[in-house]
Protein backbone atom coordinates (compact mmCIF):
# COMPACT_ATOMS: atom_id res chain seq x y z
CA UNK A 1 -2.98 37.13 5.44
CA UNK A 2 0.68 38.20 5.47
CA UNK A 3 3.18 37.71 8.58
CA UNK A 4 3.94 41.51 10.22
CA UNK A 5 6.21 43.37 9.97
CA UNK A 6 4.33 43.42 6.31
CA UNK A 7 6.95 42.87 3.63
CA UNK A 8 5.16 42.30 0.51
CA UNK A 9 5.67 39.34 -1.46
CA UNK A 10 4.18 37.17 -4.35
CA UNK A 11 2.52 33.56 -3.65
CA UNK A 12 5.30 31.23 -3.24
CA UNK A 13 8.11 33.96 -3.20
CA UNK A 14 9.97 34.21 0.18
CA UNK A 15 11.86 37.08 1.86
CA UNK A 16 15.42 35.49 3.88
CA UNK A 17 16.81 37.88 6.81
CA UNK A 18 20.09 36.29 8.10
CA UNK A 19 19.91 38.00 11.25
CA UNK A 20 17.28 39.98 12.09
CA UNK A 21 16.54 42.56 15.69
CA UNK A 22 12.79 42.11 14.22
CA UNK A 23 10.04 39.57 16.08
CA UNK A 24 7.98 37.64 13.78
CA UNK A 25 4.43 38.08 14.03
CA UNK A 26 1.87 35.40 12.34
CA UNK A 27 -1.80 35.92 12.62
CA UNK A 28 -3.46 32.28 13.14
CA UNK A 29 -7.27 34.11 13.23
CA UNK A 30 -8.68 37.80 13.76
CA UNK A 31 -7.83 37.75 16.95
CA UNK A 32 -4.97 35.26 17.49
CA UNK A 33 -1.31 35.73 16.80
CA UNK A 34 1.86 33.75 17.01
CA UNK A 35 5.05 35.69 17.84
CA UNK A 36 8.59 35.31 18.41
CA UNK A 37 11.27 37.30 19.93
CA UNK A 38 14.78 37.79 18.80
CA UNK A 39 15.54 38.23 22.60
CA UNK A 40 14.46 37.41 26.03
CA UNK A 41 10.77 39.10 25.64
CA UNK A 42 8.59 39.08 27.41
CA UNK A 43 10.01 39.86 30.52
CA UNK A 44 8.33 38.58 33.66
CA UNK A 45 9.66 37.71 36.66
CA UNK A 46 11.84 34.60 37.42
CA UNK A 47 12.66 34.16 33.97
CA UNK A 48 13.26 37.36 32.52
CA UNK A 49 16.85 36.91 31.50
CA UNK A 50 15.64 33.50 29.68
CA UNK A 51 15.48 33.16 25.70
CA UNK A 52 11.58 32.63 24.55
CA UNK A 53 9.63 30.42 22.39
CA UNK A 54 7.15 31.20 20.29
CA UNK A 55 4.08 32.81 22.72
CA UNK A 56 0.45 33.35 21.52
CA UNK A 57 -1.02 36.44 21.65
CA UNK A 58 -4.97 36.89 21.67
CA UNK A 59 -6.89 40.47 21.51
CA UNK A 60 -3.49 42.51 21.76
CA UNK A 61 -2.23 40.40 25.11
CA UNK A 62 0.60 37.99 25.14
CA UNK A 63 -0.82 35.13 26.80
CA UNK A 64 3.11 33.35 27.96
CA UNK A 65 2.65 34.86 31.57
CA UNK A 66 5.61 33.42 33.00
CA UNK A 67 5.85 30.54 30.46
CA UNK A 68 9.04 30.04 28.32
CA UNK A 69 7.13 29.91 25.42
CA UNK A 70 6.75 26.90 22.99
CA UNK A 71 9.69 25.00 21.42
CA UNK A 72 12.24 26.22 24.02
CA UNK A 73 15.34 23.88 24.62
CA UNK A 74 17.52 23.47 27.98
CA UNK A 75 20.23 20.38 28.88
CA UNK A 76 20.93 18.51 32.40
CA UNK A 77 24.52 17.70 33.03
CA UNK A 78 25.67 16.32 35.91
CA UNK A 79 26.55 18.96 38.22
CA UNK A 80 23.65 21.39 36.81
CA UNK A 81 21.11 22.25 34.66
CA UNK A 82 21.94 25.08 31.31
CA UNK A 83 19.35 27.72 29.57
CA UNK A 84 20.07 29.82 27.19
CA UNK A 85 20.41 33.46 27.77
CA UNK A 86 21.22 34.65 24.05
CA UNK A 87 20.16 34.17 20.78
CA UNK A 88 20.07 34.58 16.85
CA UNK A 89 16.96 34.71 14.69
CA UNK A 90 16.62 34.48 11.16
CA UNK A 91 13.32 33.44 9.02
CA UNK A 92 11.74 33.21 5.98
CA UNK A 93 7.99 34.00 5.08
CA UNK A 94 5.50 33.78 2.81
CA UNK A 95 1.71 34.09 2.48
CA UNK A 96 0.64 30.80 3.77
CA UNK A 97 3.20 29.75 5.77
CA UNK A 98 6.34 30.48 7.49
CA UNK A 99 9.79 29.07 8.93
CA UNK A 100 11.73 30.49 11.56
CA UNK A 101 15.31 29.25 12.90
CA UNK A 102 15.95 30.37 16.49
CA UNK A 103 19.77 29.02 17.69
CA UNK A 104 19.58 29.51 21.62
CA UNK A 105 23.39 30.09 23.01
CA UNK A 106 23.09 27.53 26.51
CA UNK A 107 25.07 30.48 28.93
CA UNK A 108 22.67 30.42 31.89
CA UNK A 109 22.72 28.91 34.74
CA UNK A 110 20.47 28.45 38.13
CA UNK A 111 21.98 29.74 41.32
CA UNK A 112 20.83 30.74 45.09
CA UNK A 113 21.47 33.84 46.82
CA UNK A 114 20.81 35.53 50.06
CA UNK A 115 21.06 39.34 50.11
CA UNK A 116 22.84 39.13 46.35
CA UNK A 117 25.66 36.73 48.13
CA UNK A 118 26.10 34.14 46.08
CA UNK A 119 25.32 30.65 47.77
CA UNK A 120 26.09 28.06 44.69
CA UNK A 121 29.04 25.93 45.69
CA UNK A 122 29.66 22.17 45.59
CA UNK A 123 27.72 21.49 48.79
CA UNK A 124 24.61 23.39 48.26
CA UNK A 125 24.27 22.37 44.26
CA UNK A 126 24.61 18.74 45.93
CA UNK A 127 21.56 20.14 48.52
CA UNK A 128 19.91 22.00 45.74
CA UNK A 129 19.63 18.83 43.45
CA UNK A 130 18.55 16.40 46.93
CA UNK A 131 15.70 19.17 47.17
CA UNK A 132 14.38 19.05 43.53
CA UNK A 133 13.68 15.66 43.97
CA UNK A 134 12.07 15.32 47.01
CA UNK A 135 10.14 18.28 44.89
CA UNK A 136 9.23 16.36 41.91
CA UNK A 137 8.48 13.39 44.04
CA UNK A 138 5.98 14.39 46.76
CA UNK A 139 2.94 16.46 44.47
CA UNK A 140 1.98 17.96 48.19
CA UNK A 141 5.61 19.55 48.82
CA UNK A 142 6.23 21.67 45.31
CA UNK A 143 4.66 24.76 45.01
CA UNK A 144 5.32 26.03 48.58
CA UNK A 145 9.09 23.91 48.68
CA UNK A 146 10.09 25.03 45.70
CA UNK A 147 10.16 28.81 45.91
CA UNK A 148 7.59 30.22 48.30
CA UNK A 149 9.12 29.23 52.02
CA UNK A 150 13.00 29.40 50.54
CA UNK A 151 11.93 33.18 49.85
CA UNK A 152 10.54 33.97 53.41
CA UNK A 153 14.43 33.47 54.30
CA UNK A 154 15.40 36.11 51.84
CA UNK A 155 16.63 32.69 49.32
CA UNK A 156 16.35 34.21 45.92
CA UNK A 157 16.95 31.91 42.20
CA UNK A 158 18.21 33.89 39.83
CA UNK A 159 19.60 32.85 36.33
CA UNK A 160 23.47 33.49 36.13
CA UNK A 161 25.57 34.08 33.21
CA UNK A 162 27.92 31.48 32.89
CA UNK A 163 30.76 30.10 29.39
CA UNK A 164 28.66 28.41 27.21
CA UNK A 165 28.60 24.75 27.01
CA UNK A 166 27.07 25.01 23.22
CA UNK A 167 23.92 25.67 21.11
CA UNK A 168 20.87 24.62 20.45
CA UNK A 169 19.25 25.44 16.72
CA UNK A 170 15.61 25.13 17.06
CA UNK A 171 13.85 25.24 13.42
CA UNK A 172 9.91 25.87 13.76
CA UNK A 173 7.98 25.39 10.39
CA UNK A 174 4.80 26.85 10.73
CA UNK A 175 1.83 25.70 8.59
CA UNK A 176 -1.23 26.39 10.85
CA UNK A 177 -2.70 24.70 12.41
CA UNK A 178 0.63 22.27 12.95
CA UNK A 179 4.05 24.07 14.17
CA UNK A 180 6.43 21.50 13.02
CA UNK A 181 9.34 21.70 15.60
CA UNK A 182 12.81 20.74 15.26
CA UNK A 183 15.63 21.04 17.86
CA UNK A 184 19.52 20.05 17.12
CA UNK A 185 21.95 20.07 19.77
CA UNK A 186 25.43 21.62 19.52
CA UNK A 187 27.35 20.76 22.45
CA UNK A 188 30.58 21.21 23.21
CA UNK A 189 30.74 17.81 25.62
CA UNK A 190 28.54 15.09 25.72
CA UNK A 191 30.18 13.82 28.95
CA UNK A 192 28.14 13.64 32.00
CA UNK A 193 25.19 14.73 30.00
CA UNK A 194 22.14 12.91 31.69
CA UNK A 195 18.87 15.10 29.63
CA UNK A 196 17.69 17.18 26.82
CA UNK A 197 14.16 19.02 27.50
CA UNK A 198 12.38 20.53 25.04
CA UNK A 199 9.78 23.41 26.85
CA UNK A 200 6.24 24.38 25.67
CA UNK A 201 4.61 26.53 28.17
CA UNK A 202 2.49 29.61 28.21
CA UNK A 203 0.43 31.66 31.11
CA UNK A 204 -0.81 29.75 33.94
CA UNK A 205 -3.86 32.39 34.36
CA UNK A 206 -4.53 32.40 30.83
CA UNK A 207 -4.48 28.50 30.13
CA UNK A 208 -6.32 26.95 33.05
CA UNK A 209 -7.41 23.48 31.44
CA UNK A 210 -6.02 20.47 30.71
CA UNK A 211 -7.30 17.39 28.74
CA UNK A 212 -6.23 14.24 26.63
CA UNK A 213 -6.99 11.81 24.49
CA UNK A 214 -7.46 9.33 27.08
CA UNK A 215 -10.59 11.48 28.77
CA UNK A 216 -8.75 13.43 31.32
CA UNK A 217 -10.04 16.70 32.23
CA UNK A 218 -8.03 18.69 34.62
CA UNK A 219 -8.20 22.71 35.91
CA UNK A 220 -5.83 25.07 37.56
CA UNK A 221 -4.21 23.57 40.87
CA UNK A 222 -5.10 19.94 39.51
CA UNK A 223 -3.28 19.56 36.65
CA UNK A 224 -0.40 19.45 38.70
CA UNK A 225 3.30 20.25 38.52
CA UNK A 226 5.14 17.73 36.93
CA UNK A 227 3.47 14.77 36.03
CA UNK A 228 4.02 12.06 33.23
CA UNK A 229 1.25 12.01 30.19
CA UNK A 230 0.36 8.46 28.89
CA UNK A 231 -2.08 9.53 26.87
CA UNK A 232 -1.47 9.78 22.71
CA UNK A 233 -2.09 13.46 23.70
CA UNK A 234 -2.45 16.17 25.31
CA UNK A 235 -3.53 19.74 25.21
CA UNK A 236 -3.52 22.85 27.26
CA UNK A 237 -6.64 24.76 26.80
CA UNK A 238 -7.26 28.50 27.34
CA UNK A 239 -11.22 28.56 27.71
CA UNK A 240 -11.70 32.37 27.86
CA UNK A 241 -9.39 32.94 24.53
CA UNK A 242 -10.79 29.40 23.12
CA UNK A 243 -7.18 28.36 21.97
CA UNK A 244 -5.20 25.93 23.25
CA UNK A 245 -2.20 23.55 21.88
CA UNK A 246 -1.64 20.51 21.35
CA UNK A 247 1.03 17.84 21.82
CA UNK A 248 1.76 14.07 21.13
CA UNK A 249 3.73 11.11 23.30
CA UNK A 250 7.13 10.42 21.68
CA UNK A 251 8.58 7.34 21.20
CA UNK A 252 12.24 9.41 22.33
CA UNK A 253 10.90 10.85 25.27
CA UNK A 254 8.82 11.40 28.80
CA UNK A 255 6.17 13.87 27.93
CA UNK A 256 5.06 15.62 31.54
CA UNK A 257 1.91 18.18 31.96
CA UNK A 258 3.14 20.59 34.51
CA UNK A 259 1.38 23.91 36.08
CA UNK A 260 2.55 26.02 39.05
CA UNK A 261 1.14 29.63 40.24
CA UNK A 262 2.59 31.44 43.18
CA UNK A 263 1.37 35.37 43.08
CA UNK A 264 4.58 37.48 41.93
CA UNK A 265 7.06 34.03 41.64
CA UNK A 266 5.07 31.43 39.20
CA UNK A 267 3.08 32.15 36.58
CA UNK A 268 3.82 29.20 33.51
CA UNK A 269 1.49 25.92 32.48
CA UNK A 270 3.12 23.32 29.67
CA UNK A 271 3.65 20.33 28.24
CA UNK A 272 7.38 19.59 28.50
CA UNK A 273 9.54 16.66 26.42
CA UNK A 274 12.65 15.24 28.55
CA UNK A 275 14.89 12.56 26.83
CA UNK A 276 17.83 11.03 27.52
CA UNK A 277 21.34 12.24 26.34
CA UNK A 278 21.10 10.09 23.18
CA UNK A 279 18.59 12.38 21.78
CA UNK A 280 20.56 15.35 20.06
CA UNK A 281 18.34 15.89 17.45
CA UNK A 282 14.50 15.70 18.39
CA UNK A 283 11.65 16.71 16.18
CA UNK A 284 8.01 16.66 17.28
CA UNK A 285 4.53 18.67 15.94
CA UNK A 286 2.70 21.01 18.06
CA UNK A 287 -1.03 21.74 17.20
CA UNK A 288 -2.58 24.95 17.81
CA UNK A 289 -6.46 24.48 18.58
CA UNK A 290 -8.87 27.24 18.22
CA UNK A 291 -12.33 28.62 17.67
């Protein structure tokens, strides 16, 4: 079955676009696709100005909700954390595979603001980063801490532009049912640089289950919104569009399950890598499960 936009081609011939305003589309079964964006579709909330992964689409729907999408790199300096806000795509296809090279520009970065004032200085990035951990480390505090009650005070996050501390070139070879994943890290300083993440996240309303290889079976609320896998693997299940994907531990790297759902704020469940600043070129398989 050929990748859309259809471009016809021979067995074994492939067609190279150096830079390309096209997504690629892969169908994975009649009713499952694999897609990726040039730019920062789909737009949903929160994240909107954020560079996507690849998202799965089932019957017509994209199923990424609020997700970042799979294979999606960010970096944690010292003062703050950097996304990427632009991009270049270029890819090659042919009929039983494909390879796609996304290079993600890091140029974003998270800020506060009350009534569009601006509240990111010094002081309150110190706050901010106090907060996020008290958020990662008390499960009962995160949902409602992390965005909900900062919101009832007119608190807003938004993603700013900011000069570009470098690039991340994200290769993703896809042989279905394996997505063979490979990020490499341009930066322009390694100083200060404490982690590399690499995101794989889709819809939290879509992909409600979680299980691994160690007999865990989690759903919704449960799975929880940042916790450490020990497991071999894990996978995040979508039981209504029976597909689901699937991801290994790494030797490199902390691999955390993570799910979070606020009506209108939160809407992304994932399976996230973060490794430590020695890690500027990470590779790693993702499996895509379906029936």
């Amino acid at each position: 079955m050929p990748i859309y936009p259809v471009l016809t081609s021979r067995i074994g011939e492939t067609l190279k676009t150096e830079a390309t305003t096209t997504e690629l589309t892969l169908p994975v079964s009649e009713n499952l696709l694999i897609r990726l964006y040039p730019d920062t579709k789909p737009h949903h909330q929160l994240i909107t100005k954020l560079q996507k992964g690849l998202i799965l689409c089932s019957n017509g729907r994209e199923l990424a909700g609020e997700g970042i999408g799979l294979g999606v790199p960010a970096i944690r300096y010292k003062d703050r954390t950097y996304f990427s806000g632009s991009s270049a795509l270029k890819f090659e296809q042919a009929v039983s595979h494909a390879t796609a090279v996304k290079k993600f520009t890091l140029d974003l970065t998270t800020e506060r603001t009350l009534s569009n004032v601006k509240l990111e200085t010094k002081i309150t990035r110190k706050i901010r980063r106090s907060f996020d951990k008290l958020y990662m480390d008390h499960r009962h505090l995160r949902l409602f801490a992390s965005e909900n009650v900062v919101r009832q005070f007119g608190i807003k996050r938004v993603f700013a532009q900011t000069k570009p501390v470098g690039s991340v070139t994200v290769t993703y070879n896809i042989d279905l049912p394996f997505i063979r994943t490979e990020a490499e890290f341009n930066l322009l300083k390694n100083k200060d640089l404490q982690k590399v993440y690499l995101f794989n996240e889709q819809g939290s309303r879509h992909f409600r289950k979680y299980y691994d290889s160690g007999g865990m079976v989690l759903l919704d609320e449960n799975i929880g919104a940042w916790e450490t896998v020990n497991a071999s693997w894990a996978c995040i299940h979508s039981v209504e569009e029976r597909v689901g994907f699937r991801l290994w531990k790494h030797k490199d790297a902390i691999l955390h399950r993570g799910r979070e759902f606020l009506s209108g704020i939160l809407d992304w469940v994932g399976l996230d890598y973060e490794a430590g600043p020695e890690n500027l070129r990470f590779s790693y398989a993702i499996e895509l499960v379906w029936s």
